[in-house]
Protein backbone atom coordinates (compact mmCIF):
# COMPACT_ATOMS: atom_id res chain seq x y z
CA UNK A 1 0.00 0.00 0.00
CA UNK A 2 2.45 2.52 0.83
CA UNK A 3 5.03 1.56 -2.04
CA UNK A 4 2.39 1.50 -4.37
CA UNK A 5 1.22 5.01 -3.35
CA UNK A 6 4.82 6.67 -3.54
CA UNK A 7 5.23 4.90 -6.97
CA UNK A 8 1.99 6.37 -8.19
CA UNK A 9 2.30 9.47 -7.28
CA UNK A 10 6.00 9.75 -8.72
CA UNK A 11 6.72 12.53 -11.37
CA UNK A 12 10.09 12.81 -13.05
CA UNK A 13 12.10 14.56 -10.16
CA UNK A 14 9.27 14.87 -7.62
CA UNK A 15 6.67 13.10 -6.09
CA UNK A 16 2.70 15.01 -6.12
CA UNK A 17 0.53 14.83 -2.71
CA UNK A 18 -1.71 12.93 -4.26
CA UNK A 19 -3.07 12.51 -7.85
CA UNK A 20 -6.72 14.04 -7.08
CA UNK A 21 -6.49 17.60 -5.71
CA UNK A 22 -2.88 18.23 -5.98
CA UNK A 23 -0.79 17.90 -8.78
CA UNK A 24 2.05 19.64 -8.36
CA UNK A 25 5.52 19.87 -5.82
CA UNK A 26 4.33 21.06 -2.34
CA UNK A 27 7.55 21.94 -0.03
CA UNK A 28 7.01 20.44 3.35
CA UNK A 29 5.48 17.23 1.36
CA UNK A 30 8.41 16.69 -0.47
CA UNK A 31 10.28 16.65 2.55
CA UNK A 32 8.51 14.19 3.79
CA UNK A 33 8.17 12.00 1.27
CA UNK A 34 12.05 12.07 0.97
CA UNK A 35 11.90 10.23 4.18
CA UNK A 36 10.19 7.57 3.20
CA UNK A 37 12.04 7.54 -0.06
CA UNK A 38 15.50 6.94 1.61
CA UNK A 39 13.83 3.46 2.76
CA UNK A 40 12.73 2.53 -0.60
CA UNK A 41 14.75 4.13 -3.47
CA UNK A 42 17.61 6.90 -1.92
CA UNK A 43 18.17 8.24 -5.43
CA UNK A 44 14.81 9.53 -5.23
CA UNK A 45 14.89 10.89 -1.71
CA UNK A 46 17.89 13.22 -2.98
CA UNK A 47 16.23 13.95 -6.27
CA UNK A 48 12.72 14.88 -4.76
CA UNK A 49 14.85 17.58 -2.64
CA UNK A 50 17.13 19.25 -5.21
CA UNK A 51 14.07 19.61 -7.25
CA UNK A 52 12.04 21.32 -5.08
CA UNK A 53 15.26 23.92 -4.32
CA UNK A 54 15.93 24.24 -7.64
CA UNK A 55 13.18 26.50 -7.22
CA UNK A 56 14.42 28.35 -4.49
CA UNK A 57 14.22 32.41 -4.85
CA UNK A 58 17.42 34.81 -4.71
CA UNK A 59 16.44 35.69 -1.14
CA UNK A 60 16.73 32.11 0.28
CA UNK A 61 12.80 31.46 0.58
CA UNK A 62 11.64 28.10 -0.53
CA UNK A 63 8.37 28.46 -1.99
CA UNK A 64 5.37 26.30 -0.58
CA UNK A 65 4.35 25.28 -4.25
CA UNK A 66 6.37 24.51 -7.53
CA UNK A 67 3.97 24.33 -10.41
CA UNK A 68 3.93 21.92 -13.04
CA UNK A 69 4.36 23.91 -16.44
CA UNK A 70 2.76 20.62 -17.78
CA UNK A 71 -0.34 20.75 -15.66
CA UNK A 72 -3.57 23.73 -16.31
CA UNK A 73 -3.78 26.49 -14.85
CA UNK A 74 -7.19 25.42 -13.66
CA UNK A 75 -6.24 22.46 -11.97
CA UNK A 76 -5.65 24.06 -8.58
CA UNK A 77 -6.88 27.03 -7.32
CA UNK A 78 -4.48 29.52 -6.56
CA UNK A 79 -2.71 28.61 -9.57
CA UNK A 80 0.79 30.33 -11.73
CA UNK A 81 -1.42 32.94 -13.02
CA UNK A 82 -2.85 33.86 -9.63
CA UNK A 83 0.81 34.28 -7.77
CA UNK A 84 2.42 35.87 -10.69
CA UNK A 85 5.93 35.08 -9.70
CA UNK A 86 7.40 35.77 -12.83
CA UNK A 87 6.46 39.24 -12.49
CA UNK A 88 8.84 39.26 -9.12
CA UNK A 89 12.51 40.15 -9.10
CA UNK A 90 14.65 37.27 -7.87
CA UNK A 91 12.17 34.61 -8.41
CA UNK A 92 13.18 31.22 -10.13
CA UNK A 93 12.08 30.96 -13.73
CA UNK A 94 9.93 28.18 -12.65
CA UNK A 95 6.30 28.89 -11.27
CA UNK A 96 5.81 29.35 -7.94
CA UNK A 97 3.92 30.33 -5.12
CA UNK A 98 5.45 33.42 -2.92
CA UNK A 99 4.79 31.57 0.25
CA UNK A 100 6.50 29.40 2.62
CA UNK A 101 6.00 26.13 4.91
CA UNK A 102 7.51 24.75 8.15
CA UNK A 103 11.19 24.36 7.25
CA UNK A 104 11.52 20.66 8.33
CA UNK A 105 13.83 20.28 5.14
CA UNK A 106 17.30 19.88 6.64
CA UNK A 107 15.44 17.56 9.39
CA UNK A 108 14.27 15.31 6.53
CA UNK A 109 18.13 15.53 4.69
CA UNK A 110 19.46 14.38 7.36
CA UNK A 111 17.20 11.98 8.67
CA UNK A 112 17.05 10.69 5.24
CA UNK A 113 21.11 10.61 5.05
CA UNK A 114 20.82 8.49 8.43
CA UNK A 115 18.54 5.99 6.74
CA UNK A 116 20.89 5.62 4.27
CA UNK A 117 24.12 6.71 3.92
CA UNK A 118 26.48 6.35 0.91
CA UNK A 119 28.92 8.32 -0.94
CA UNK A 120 26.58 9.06 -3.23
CA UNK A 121 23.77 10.36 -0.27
CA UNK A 122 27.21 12.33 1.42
CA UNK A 123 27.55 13.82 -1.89
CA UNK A 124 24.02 15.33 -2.13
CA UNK A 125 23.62 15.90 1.02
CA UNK A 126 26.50 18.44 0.40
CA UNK A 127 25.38 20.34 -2.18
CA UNK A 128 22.23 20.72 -0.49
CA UNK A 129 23.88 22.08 2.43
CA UNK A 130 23.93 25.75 1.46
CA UNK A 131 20.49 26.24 0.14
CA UNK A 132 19.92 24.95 3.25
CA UNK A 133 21.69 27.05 4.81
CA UNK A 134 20.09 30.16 2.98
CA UNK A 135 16.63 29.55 3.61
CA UNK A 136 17.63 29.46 7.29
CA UNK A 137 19.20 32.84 6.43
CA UNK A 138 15.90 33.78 4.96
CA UNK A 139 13.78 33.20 7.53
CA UNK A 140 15.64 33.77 10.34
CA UNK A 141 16.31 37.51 9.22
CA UNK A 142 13.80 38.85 7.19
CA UNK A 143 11.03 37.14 8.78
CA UNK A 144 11.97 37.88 12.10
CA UNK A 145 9.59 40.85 11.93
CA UNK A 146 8.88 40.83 16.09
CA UNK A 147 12.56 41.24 16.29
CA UNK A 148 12.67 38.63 19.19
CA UNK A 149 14.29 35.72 17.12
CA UNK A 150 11.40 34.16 16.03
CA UNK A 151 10.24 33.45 12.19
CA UNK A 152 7.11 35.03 11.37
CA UNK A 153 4.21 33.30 9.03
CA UNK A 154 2.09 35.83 6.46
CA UNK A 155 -0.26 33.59 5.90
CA UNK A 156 -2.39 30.87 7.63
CA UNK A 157 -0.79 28.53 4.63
CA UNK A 158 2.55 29.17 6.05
CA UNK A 159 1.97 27.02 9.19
CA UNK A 160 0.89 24.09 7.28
CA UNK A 161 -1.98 24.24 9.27
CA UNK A 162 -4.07 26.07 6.66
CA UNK A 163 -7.90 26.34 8.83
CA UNK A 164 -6.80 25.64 12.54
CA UNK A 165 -8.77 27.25 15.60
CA UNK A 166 -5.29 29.20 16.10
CA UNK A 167 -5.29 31.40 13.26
CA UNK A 168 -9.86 32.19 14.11
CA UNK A 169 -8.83 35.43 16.22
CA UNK A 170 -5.78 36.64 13.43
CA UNK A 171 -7.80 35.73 10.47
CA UNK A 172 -10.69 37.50 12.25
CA UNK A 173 -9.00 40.76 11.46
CA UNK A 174 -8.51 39.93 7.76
CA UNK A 175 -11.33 41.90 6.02
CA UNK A 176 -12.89 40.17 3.55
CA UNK A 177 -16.07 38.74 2.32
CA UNK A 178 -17.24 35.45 1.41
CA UNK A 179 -18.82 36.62 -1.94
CA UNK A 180 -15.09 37.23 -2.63
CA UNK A 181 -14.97 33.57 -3.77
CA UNK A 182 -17.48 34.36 -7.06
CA UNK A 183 -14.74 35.14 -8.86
CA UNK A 184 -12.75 31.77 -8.44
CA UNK A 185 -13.23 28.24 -8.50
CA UNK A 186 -12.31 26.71 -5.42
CA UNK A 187 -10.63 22.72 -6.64
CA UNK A 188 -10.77 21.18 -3.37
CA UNK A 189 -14.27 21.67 -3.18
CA UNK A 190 -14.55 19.23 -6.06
CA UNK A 191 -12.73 16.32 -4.95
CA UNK A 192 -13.80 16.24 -1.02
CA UNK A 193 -16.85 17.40 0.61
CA UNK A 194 -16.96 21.29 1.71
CA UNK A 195 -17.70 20.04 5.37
CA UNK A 196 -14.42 18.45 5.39
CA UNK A 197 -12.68 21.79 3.99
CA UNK A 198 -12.09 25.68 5.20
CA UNK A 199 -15.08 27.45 4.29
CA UNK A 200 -15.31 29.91 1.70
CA UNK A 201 -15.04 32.97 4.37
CA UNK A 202 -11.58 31.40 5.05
CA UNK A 203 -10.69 31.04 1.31
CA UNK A 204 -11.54 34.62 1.04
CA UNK A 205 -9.53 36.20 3.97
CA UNK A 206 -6.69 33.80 2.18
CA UNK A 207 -6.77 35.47 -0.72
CA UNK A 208 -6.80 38.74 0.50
CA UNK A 209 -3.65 38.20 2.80
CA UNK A 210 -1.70 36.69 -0.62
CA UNK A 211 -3.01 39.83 -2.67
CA UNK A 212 -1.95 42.08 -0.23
CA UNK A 213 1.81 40.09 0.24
CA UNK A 214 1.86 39.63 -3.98
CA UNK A 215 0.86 43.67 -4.52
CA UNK A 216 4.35 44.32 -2.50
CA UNK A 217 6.14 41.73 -4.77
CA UNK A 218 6.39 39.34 -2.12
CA UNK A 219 8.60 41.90 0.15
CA UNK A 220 9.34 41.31 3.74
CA UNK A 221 10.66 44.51 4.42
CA UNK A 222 8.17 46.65 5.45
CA UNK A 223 5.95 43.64 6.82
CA UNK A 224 4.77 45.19 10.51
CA UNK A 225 3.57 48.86 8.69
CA UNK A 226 1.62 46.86 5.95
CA UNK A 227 0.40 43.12 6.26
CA UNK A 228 -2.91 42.06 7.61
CA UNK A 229 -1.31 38.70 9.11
CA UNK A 230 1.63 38.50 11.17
CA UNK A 231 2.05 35.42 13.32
CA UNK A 232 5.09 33.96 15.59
CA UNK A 233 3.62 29.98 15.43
CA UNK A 234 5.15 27.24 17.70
CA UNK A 235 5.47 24.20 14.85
CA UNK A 236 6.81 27.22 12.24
CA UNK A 237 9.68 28.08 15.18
CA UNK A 238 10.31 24.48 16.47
CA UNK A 239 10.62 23.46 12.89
CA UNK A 240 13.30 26.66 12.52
CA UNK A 241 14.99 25.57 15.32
CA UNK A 242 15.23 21.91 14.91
CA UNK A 243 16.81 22.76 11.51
CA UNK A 244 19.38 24.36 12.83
CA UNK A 245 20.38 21.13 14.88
CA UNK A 246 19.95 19.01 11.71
CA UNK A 247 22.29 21.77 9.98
CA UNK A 248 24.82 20.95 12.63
CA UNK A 249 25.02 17.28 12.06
CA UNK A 250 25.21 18.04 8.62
CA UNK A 251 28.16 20.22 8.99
CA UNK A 252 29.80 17.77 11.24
CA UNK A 253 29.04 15.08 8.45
CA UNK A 254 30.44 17.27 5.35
CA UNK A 255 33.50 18.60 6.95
CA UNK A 256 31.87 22.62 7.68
CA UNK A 257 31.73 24.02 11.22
CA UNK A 258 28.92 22.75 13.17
CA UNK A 259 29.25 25.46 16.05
CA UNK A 260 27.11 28.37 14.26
CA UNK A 261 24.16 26.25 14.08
CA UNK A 262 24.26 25.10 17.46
CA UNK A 263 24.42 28.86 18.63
CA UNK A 264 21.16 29.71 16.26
CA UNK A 265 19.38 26.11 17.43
CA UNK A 266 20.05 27.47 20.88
CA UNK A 267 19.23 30.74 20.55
CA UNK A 268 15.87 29.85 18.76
CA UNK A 269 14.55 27.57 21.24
CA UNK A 270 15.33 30.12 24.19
CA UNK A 271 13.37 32.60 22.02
CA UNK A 272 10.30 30.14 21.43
CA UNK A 273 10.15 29.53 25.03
CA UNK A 274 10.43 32.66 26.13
CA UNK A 275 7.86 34.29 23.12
CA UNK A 276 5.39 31.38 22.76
CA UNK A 277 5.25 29.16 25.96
CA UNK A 278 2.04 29.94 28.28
CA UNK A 279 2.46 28.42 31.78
CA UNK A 280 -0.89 29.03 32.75
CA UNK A 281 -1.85 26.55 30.34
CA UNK A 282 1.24 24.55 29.85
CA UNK A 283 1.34 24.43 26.38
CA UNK A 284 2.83 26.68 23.63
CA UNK A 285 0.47 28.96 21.57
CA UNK A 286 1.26 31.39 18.20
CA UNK A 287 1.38 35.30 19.13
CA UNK A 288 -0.37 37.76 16.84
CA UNK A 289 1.87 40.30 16.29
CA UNK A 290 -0.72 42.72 15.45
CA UNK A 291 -2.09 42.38 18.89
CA UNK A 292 1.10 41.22 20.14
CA UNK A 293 -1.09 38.63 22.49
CA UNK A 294 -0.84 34.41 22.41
CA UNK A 295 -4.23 32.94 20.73
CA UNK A 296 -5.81 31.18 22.97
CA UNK A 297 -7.00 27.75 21.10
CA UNK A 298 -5.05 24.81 22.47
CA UNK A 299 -4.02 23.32 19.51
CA UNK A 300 -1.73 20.05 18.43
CA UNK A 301 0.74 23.11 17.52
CA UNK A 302 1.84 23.64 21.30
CA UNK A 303 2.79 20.07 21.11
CA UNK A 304 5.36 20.56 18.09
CA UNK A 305 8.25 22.18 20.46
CA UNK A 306 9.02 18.22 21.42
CA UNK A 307 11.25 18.46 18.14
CA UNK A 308 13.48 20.87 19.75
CA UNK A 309 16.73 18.27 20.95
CA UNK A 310 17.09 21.24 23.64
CA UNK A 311 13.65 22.09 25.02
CA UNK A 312 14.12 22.63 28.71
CA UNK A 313 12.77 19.66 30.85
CA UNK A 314 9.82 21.90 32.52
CA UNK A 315 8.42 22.39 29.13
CA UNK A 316 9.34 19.09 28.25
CA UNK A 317 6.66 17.86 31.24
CA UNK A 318 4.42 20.63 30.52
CA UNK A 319 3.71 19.07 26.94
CA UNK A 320 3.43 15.53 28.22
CA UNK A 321 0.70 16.63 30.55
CA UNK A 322 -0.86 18.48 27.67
CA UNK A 323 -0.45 15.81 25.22
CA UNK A 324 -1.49 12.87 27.86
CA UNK A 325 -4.91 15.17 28.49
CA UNK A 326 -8.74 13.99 26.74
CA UNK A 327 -7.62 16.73 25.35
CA UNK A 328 -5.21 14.91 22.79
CA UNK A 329 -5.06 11.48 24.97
CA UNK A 330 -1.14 10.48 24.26
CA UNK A 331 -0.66 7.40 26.08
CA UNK A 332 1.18 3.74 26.10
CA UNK A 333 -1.68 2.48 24.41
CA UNK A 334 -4.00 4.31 22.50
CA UNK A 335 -6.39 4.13 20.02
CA UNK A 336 -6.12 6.53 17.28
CA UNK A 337 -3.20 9.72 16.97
CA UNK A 338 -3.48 12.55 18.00
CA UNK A 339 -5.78 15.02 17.06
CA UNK A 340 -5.31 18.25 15.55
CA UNK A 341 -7.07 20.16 18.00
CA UNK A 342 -8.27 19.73 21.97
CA UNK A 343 -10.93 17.25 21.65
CA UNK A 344 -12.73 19.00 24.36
CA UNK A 345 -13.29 22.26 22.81
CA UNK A 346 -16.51 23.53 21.59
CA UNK A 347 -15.11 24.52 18.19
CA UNK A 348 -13.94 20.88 18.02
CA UNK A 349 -14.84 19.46 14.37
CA UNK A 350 -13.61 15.91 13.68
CA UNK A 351 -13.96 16.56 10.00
CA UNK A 352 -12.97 19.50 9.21
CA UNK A 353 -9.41 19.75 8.21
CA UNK A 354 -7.22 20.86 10.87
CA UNK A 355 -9.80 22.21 13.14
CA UNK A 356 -9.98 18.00 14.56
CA UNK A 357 -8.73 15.07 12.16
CA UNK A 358 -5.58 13.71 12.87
CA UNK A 359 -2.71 13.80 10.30
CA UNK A 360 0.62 11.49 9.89
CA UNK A 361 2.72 14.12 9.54
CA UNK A 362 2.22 16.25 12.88
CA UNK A 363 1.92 12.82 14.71
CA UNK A 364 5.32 11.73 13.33
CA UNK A 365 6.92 14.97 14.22
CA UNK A 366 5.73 14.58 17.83
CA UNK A 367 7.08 10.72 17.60
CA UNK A 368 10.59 11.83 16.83
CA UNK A 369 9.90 14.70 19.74
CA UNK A 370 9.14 11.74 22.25
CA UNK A 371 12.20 9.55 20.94
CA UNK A 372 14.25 12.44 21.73
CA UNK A 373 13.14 13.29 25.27
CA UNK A 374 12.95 9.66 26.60
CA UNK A 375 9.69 8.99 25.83
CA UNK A 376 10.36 5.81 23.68
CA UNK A 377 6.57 4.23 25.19
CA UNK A 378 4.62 6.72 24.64
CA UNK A 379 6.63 7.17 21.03
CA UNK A 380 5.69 3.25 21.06
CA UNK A 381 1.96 3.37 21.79
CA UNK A 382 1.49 6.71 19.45
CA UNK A 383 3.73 4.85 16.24
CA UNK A 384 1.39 1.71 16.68
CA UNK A 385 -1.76 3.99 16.37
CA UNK A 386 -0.52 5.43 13.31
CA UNK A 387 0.04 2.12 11.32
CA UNK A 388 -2.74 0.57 12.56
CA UNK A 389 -4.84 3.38 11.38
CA UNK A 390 -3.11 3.58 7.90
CA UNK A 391 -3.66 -0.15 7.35
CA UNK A 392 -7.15 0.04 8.43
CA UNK A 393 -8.33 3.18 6.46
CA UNK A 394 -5.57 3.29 3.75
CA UNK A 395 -3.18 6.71 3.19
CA UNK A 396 -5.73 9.20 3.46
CA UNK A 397 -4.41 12.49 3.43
CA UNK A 398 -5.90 13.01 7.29
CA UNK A 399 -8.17 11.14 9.37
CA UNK A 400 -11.25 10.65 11.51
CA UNK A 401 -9.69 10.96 14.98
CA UNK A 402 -12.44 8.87 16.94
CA UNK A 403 -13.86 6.42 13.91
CA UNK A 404 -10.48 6.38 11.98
CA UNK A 405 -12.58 6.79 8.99
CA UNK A 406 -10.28 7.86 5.98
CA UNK A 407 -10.44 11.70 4.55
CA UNK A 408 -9.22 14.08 2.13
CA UNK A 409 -7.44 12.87 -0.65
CA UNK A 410 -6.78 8.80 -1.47
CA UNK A 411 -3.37 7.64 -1.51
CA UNK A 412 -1.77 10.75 0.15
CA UNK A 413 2.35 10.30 -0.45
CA UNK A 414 3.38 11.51 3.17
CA UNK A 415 1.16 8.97 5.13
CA UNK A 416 2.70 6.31 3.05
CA UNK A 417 6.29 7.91 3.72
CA UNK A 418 5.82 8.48 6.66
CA UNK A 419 3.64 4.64 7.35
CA UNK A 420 7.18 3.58 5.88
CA UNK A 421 9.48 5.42 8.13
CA UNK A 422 7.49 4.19 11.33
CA UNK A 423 7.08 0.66 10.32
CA UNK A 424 10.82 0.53 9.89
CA UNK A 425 12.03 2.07 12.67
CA UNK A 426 10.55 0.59 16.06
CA UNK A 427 6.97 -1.31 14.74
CA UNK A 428 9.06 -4.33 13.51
CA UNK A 429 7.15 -5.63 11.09
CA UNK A 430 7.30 -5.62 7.07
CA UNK A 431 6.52 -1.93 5.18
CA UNK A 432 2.84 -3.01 3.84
């Protein structure tokens, strides 16, 4: 099952979400799906990653979709036509979005390199090392609009976490109207039911933070006079920092100096802590920098921090207690993954998106987070729920998180990479 769904949704140099709603290069999916590709066929892992930075912009950013030159403009919605990047100054001459995603990139290199290494994986993993390197550059500089350290996201896209209860109060302040929407033809819509989806208020508050970003050509400069959304989010940060631990193995591995990366890794997590931790809660939370206050939604997003290989031990507790809550119910046995939002929340909606259905990826991340801090029976009980979920209900793109009922798109390429990854590493069985 999960083979078969990386081989089917294989292009030439990069491997689609899925063959239904998206069909082209998404950035933190590629990543991804190079993990599972370094179990099956390396060559691919490396190739699926120096394709998506080949389109990589003269500032560093990696954008959050490549297009497909191949594929109509009409297949997705935004398309090429609607981000206009070729109107931009530094952009690739490829199509692409002007947005960004978690940077879990150098997280996946190297994780991939560990899965297997080679002269040939050493080699790649050094010339990826510097783009690397510059979208750290990127977004630890020109996105660090609060000036506290932190990244900041522009857009609810940005997170990865396109309709989650944390952005409600930012987005809030978007204006915008649903009859906005008239004027476009929403794709996902098509392929999976609009109850499962953002609603078209959200689509149109999304389009009017991108046409406000693309009227300034995609400019980070001026970003706290002039942008409607400016958000400091926990996985966005964790993600930032976590790279910059990955960058230091990497640099160990390749012969550069792994101490400048250790400095920014520790330097980011103090930040995150200090910025984005609540401990009258106990979890992290995103802070609006237009109000400068935390959103209050307790989200599967204050669980991300776990990532961090340096995340003090009081927050390290502070998430276990959060995470082993109904509100997300980690434990040594359990029986689906986590959620994507506190199950005991009145805005709770097990089928909408991110607002409730659980998703491989975030569950993975908070696996490795577990791993890392000690936790290997909790990272036991929560791996076991994720494969026997995925070979129940197939590699949906997310998932019922009480019935386990498949959703979204069918044979969705990170469940299957990541299904691979977690089979291999501690399940001990066979990759299905």
């Amino acid at each position: 099952m999960a083979r078969a769904t990386l081989d089917g949704n294989w292009e030439h140099d990069h491997t689609v979400p899925s063959r239904t709603l998206y069909p082209h290069q998404w950035s933190w999916d590629s990543a991804f799906v190079a993990i599972g590709w370094a179990h099956l066929r390396p060559d691919r892992a490396w190739t699926e990653l120096t394709s998506l930075f080949d389109a990589q912009w003269r500032d560093g950013r990696v954008p959050h979709i490549v297009f497909n030159p191949a594929v109509a403009d009409s297949a997705y919605f935004p398309g090429p036509r609607f981000w206009a990047s070729a109107t931009v100054e530094g952009a690739p001459a490829t199509a692409t979005s002007g947005l960004v995603q978690p940077p879990v990139h150098a997280l996946a290199a190297w994780h991939a390199y560990r899965r297997a290494p080679s002269e040939y994986a050493r080699a790649a993993l050094g010339r990826l090392y510097p783009r690397l390197v510059a979208q750290q550059r990127y977004l630890t500089t020109r996105r660090d609009v609060g000036g506290a350290g932190l990244a900041s996201i522009v857009h609810p896209w940005e997170s990865g976490l396109d309709n989650s209860p944390a952005w409600d109060d930012p987005l809030a302040a978007v204006p915008a109207e649903a009859a906005v929407l008239r004027a476009y033809r929403r794709r996902d819509i098509v392929h999976a039911a609009a109850a499962h989806r953002p609603t078209d208020l959200d689509y149109a508050r999304y389009v009017a933070i991108v046409t406000a970003y693309r009227a300034a050509n995609y400019r980070d400069d001026d970003l706290i006079d002039r942008h409607p959304f400016l958000v400091e989010c926990p996985l966005f940060n964790a993600a930032l920092g976590a790279a910059e631990s990955a960058l230091a193995h990497i640099a160990e591995e390749i012969g550069a100096d792994p101490g400048p990366h250790r400095q920014r890794a520790a330097r980011i997590t103090t930040a995150l802590v200090d910025r984005l931790y609540d401990p009258t809660t106990g979890t992290f939370h995103p802070r609006d920098l237009r109000t400068g206050r935390l959103t209050p939604a307790r989200t599967v997003l204050g669980l991300t921090p776990l990532i961090l290989p340096d995340l003090p031990p009081r927050q390290v507790e502070a998430i276990l207690v959060e995470a082993g809550s109904p509100r997300f119910g980690l434990a040594e046995r359990m029986a689906r993954p986590l959620p994507s939002h506190d199950r005991t929340a009145a805005d709770f909606e097990p089928l909408r998106y991110w607002r409730g259905p659980s998703w491989m990826n975030i569950n993975w991340l908070v696996r490795r987070g577990l791993l890392a801090h000690g936790q290997p029976r909790l990272a036991v009980g929560l791996g076991t729920s994720m494969v026997e979920l995925a070979a129940t209900a197939g590699c949906h793109e997310y998932f019922h998180p009480d019935t386990g009922a498949g959703l979204g798109s069918p044979a969705f390429s990170w469940t299957a990479a990541l299904l691979l990854d977690t089979l291999t590493e501690d399940q001990g069985r066979a990759p299905c």
